[in-house]
Protein backbone atom coordinates (compact mmCIF):
# COMPACT_ATOMS: atom_id res chain seq x y z
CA UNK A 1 0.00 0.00 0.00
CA UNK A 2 2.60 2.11 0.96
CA UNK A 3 4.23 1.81 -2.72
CA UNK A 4 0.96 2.89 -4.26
CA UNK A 5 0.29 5.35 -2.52
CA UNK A 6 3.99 6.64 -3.44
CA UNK A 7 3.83 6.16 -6.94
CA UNK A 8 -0.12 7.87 -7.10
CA UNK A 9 1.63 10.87 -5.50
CA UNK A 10 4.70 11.12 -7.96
CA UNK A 11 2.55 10.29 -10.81
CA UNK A 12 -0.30 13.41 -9.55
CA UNK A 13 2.47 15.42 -9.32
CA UNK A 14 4.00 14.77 -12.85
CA UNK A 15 0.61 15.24 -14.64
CA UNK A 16 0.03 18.80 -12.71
CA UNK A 17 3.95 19.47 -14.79
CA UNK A 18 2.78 18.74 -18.00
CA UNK A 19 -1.14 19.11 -17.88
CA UNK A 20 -4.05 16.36 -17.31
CA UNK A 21 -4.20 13.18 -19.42
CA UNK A 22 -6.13 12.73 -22.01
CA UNK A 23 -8.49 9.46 -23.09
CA UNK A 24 -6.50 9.42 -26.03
CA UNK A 25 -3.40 9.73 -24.80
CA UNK A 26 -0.65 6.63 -23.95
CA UNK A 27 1.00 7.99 -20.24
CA UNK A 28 4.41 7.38 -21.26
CA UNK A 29 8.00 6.94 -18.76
CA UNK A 30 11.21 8.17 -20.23
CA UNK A 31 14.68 7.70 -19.51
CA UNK A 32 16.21 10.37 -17.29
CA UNK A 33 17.14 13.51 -18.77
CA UNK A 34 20.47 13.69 -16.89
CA UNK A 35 21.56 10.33 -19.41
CA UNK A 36 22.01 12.25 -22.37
CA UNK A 37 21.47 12.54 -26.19
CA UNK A 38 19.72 9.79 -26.76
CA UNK A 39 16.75 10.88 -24.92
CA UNK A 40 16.96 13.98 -25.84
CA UNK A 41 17.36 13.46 -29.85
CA UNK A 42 15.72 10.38 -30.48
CA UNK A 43 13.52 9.18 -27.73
CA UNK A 44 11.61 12.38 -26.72
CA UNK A 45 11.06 13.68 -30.33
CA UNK A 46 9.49 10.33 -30.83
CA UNK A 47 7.16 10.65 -28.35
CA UNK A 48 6.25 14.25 -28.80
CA UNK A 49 5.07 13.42 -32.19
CA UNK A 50 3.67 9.82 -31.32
CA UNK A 51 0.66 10.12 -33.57
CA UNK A 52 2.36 11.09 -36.68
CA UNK A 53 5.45 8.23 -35.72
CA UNK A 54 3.29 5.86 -34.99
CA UNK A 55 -0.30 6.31 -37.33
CA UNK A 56 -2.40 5.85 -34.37
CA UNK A 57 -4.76 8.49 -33.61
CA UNK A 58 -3.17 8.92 -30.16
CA UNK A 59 -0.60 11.00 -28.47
CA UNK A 60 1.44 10.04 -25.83
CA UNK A 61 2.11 12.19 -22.12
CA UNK A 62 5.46 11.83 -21.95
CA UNK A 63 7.08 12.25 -18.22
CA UNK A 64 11.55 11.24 -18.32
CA UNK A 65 11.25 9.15 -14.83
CA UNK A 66 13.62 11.54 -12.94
CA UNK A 67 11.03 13.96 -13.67
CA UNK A 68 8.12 11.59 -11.83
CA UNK A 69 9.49 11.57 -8.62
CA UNK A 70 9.84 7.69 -9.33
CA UNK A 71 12.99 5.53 -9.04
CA UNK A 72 13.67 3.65 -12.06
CA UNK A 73 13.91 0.26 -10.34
CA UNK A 74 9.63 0.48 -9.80
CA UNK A 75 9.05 0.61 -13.29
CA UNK A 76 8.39 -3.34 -13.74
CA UNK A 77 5.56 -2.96 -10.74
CA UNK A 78 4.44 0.11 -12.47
CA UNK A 79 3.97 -1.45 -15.59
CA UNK A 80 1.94 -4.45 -14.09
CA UNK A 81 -0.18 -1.96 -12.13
CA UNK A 82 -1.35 -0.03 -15.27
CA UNK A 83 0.12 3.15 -13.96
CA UNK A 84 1.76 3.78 -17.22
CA UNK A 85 1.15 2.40 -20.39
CA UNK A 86 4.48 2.52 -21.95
CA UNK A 87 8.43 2.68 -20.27
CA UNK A 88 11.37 3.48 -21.53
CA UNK A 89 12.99 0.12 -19.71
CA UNK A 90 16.41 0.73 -17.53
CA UNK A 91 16.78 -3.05 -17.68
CA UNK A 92 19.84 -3.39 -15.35
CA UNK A 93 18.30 -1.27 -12.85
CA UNK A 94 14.83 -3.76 -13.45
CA UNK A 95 16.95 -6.63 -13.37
CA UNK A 96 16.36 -7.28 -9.69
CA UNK A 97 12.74 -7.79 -10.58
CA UNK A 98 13.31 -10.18 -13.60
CA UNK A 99 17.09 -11.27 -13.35
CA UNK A 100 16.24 -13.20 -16.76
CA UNK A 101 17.08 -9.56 -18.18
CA UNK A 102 20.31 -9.94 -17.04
CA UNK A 103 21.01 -12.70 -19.72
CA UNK A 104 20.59 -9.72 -22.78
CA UNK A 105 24.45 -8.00 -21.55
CA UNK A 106 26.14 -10.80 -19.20
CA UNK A 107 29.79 -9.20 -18.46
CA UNK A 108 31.84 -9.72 -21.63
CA UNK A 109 29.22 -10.98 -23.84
CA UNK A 110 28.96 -7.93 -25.98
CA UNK A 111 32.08 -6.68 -26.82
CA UNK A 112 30.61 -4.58 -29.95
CA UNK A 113 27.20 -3.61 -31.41
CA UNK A 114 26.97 -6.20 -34.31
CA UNK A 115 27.80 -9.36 -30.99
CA UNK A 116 24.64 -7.17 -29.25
CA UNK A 117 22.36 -7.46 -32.48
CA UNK A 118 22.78 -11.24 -32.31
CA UNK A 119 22.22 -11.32 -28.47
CA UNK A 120 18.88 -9.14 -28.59
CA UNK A 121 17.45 -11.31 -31.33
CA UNK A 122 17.87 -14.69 -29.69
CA UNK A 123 17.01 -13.73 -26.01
CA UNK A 124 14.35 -10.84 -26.20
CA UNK A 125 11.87 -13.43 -26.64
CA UNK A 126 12.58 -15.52 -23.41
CA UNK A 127 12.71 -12.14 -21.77
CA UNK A 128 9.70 -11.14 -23.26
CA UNK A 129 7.53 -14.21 -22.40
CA UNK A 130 8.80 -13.63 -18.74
CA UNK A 131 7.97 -10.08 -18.62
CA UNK A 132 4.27 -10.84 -20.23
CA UNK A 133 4.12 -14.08 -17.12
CA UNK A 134 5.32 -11.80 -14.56
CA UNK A 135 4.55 -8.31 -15.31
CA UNK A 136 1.73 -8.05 -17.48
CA UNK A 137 3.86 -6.35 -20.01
CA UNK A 138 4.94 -6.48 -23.54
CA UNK A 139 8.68 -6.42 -24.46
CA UNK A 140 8.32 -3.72 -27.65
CA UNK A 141 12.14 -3.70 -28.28
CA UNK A 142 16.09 -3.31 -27.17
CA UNK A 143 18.21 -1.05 -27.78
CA UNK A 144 21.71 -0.21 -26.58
CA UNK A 145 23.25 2.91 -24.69
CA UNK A 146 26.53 1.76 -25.80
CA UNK A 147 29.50 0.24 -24.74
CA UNK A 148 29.70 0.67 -21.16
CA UNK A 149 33.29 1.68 -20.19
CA UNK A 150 35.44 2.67 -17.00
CA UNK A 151 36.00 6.82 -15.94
CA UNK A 152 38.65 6.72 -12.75
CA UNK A 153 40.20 9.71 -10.89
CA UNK A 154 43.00 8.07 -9.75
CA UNK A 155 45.83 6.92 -11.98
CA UNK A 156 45.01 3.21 -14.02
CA UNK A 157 46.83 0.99 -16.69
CA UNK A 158 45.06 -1.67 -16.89
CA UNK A 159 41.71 -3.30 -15.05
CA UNK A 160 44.48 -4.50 -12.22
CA UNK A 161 44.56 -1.26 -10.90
CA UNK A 162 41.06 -1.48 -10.01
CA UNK A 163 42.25 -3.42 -6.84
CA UNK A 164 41.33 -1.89 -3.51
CA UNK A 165 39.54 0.86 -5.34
CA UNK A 166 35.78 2.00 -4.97
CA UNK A 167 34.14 1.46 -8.82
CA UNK A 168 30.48 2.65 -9.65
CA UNK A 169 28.28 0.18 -10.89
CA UNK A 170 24.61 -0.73 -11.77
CA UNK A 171 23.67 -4.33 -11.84
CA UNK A 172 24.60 -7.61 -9.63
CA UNK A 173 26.77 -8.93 -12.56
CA UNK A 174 29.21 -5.75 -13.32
CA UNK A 175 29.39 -5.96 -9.70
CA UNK A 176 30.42 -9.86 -9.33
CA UNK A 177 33.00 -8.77 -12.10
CA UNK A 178 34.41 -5.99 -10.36
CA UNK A 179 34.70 -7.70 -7.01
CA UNK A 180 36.82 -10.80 -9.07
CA UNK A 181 39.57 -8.06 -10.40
CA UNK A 182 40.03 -6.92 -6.86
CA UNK A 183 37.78 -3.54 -6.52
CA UNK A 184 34.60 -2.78 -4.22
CA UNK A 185 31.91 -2.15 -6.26
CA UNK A 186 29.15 0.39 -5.01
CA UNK A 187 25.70 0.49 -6.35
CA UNK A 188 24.80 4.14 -7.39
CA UNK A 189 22.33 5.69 -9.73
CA UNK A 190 23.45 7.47 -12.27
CA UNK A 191 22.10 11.29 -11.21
CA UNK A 192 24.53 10.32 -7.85
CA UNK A 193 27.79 9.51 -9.70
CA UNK A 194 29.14 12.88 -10.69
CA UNK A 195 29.23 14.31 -6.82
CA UNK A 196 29.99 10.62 -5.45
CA UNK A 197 33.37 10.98 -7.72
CA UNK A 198 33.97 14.67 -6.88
CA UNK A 199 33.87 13.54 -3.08
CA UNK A 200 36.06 10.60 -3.50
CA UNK A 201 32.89 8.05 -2.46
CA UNK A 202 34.21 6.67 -5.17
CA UNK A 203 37.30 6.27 -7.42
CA UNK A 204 35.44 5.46 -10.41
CA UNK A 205 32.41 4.52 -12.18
CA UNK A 206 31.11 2.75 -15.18
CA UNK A 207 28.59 3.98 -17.37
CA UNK A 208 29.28 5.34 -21.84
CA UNK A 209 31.46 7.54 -22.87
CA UNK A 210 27.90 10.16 -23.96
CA UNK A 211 25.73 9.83 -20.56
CA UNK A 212 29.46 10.13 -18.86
CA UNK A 213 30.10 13.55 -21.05
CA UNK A 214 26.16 14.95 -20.70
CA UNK A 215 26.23 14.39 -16.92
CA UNK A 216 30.13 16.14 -16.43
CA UNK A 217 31.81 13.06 -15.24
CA UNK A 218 35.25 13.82 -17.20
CA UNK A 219 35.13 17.16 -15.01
CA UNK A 220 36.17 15.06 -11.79
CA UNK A 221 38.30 12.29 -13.45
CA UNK A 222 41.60 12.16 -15.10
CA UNK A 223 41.18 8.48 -17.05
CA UNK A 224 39.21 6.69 -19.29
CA UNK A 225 39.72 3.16 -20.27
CA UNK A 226 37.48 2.04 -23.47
CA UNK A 227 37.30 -0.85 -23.01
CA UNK A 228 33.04 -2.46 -22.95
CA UNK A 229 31.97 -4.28 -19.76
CA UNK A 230 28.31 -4.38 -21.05
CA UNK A 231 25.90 -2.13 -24.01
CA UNK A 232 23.53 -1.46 -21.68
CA UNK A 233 21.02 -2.42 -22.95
CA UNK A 234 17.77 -0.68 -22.74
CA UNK A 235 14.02 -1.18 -23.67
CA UNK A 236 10.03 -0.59 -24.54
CA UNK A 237 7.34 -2.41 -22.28
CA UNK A 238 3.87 -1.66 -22.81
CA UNK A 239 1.43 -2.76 -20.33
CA UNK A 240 -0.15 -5.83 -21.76
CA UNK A 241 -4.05 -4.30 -21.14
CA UNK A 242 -3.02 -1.67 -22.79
CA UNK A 243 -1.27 -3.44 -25.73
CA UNK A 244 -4.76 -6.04 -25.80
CA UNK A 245 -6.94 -3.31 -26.17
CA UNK A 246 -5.69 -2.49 -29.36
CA UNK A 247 -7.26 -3.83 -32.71
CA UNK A 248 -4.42 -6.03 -34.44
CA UNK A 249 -3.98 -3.25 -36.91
CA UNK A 250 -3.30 -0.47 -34.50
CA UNK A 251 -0.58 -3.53 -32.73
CA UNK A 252 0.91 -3.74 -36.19
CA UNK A 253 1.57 -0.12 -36.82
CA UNK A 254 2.43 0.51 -33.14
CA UNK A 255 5.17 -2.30 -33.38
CA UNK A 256 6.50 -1.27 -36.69
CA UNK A 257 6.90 2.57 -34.97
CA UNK A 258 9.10 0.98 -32.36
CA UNK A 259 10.74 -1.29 -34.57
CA UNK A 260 12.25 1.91 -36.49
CA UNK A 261 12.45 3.97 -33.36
CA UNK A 262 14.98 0.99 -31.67
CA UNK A 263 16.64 0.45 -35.57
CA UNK A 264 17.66 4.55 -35.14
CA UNK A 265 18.73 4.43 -31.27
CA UNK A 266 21.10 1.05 -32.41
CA UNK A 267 22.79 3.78 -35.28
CA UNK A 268 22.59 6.76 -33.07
CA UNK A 269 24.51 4.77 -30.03
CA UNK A 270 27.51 4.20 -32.01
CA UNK A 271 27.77 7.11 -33.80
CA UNK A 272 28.10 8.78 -30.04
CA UNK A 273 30.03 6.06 -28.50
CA UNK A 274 32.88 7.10 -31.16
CA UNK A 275 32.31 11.11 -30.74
CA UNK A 276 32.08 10.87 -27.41
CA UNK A 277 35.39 8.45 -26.80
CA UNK A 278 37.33 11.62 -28.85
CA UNK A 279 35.51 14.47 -26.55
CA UNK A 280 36.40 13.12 -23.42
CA UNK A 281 40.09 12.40 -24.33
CA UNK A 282 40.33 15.68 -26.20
CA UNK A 283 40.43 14.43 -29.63
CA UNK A 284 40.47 16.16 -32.81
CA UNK A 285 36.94 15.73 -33.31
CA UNK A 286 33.97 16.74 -30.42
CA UNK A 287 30.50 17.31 -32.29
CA UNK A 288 27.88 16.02 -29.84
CA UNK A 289 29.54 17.09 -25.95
CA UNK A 290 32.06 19.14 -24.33
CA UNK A 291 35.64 18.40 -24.91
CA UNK A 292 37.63 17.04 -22.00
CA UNK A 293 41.39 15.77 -21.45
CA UNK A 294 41.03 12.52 -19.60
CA UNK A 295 44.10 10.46 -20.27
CA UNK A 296 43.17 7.61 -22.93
CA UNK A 297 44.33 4.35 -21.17
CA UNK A 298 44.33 1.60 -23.53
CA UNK A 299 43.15 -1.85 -22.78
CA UNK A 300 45.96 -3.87 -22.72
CA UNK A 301 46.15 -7.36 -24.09
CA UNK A 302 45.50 -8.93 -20.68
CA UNK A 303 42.15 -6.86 -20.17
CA UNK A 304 40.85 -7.68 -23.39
CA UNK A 305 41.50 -11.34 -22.55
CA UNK A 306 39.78 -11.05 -18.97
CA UNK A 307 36.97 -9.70 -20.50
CA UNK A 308 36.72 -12.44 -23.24
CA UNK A 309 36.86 -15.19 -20.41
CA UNK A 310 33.97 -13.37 -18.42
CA UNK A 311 31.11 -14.67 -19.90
CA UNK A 312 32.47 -18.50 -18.95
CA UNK A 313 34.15 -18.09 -15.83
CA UNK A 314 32.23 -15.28 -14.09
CA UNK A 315 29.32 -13.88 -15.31
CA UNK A 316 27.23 -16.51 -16.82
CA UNK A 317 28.11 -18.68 -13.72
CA UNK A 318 26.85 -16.24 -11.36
CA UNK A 319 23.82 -15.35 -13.28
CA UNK A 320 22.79 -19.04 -13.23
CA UNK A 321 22.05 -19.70 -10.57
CA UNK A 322 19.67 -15.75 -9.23
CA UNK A 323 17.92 -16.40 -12.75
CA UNK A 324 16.83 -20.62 -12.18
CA UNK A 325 16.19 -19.52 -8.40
CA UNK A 326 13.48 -17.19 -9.71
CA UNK A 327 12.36 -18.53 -13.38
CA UNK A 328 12.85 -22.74 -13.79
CA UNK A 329 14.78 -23.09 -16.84
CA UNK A 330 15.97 -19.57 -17.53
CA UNK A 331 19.91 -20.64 -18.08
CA UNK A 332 18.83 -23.56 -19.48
CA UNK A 333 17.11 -21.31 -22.80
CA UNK A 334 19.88 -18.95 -22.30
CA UNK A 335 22.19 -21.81 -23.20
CA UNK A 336 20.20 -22.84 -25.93
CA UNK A 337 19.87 -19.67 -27.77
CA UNK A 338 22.83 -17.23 -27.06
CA UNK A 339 25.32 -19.49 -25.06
CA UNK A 340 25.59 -21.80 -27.85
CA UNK A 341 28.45 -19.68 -29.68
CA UNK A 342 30.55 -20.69 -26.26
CA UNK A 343 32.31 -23.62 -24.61
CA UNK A 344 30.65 -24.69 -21.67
């Protein structure tokens, strides 16, 4: 009760922001505002002309969730409630919910966008029938923030370094990864990472190379080290009685608007990811953030190798056993579909 109440009250006080919902219009949850281009370019000019994107004679109230008052980690239970229709999914920060999300970007298993193409396609679907199970909702799509890569203030070389040091992260399995190479991780969100880094809570964070240049992280670190942990991957969920009460054409044209809205994140993501690598290391080139002059540590041949052994020796492992504890069978499809291009 006490959740409901707390979400009616963020929710009331969102709608008084942008004006009362409509009949015809789809209450929509964004991604924060403080993660960058992404929402701002692609995601929020979608929804702010939903009707003509999408066909549908509807438009869509869109609210970013740091402007609802309501952490990101509700927005499976708001979903299933009907409190929104559609959410821009932070799946990591989900994951505790429906660990089954966590088999999309296991540690190491997407080292680069085309690896994360393949990945989506053969494990949305298990995700998806969980979420529709569990959470009355309808997996519309995944899409990537990018490869997800390592901002410290103190001096690094390699991952090594990261022993006895305080490192940022945002799911169970960066933080099982972290804790192997030596470091503490420490669960933040992402709004609490620049000031936690400025104060020395900690030495540093994860997160890509954009969101880390929108939200000023390169201000209070010297070092970047590209090298990808994770995509972070991201999605659409659209409450299943909302998605039922649709005739099969409006589903069709619906889908087919999300379909191209995730195809344009996918291109958009990289295009950042390399822009973004050059304005945080002060690079010739800076188009889409504010130049920087972290030091540009590259991953040595040891790092990329612990990274390529994660999926095997740490993360899947780990995984295996939160996900069958919660959904019978979970590894057991995840091994079927996207674990069979390894050696178990």
């Amino acid at each position: 009760m006490k959740f409901a109440r707390t979400v009616a009250t963020a929710i009331t006080t969102a709608t008084l922001l942008t004006g009362a919902t409509h009949a015809e219009s789809l209450r929509v949850m964004g991604q924060p505002v403080a993660t960058g281009l992404i929402q701002k370019n692609v995601e929020q000019p979608f929804f702010e002309n939903f009707a003509e994107e999408t066909g549908l004679d509807l438009t869509a109230d869109y609210q970013p969730v740091d402007v609802t008052g309501i952490k990101d980690t509700e927005q499976l239970r708001i979903l299933k409630d009907g409190l929104f229709d559609i959410v821009s999914l932070r799946l990591s920060q989900v994951s505790r919910d429906e660990p089954t999300i966590l088999g999309l970007d296991l540690v190491g298993l997407n080292p680069d966008y085309e690896t994360g193409k393949i990945t989506v396609e053969k494990f949305a679907p298990v995700v998806d029938a969980a979420l529709q199970e569990k959470f009355n909702t309808k997996l519309l799509g995944v899409w990537p923030f990018g490869p997800q890569v390592l901002f410290c203030k103190p001096e690094i070389a390699s991952l090594s370094d990261l022993k006895g040091l305080k490192v940022r992260v945002y799911d169970q399995n960066l933080a099982n990864f972290i804790s192997l190479v030596g470091g503490t991780p420490v669960p933040l969100s992402f709004p609490e990472v620049q000031q936690s880094l400025a104060r020395g809570v900690v030495d540093c964070a994860i997160t890509g190379p954009s969101s880390a240049n929108s939200a000023g992280w390169p201000e209070v670190t010297a070092y970047m080290l590209p090298i990808a942990f994770q995509l972070a991957m991201n999605g659409y969920g659209i409450n299943l009685d909302t998605w039922n009460g649709m005739t099969a054409e409006e589903q069709e044209k619906l889908q087919a608007a999300f379909d191209g809205l995730i195809a344009d994140i996918w291109s958009y993501s990289e295009e950042l990811f390399v822009d973004a690598v050059s304005c945080n290391t002060g690079g010739e080139t800076c188009e889409t953030g504010t130049k920087y002059t972290n030091i540009l540590v590259e991953p040595s041949d040891a790092d990329v190798a612990l990274i390529g052994t994660a999926v095997t020796e740490v993360s899947f492992p780990a995984w295996k056993d939160a996900c069958d504890a919660v959904n019978e069978g979970c590894s057991a499809k995840w091994l079927e579909t996207v674990g069979t291009a390894y050696d178990f």
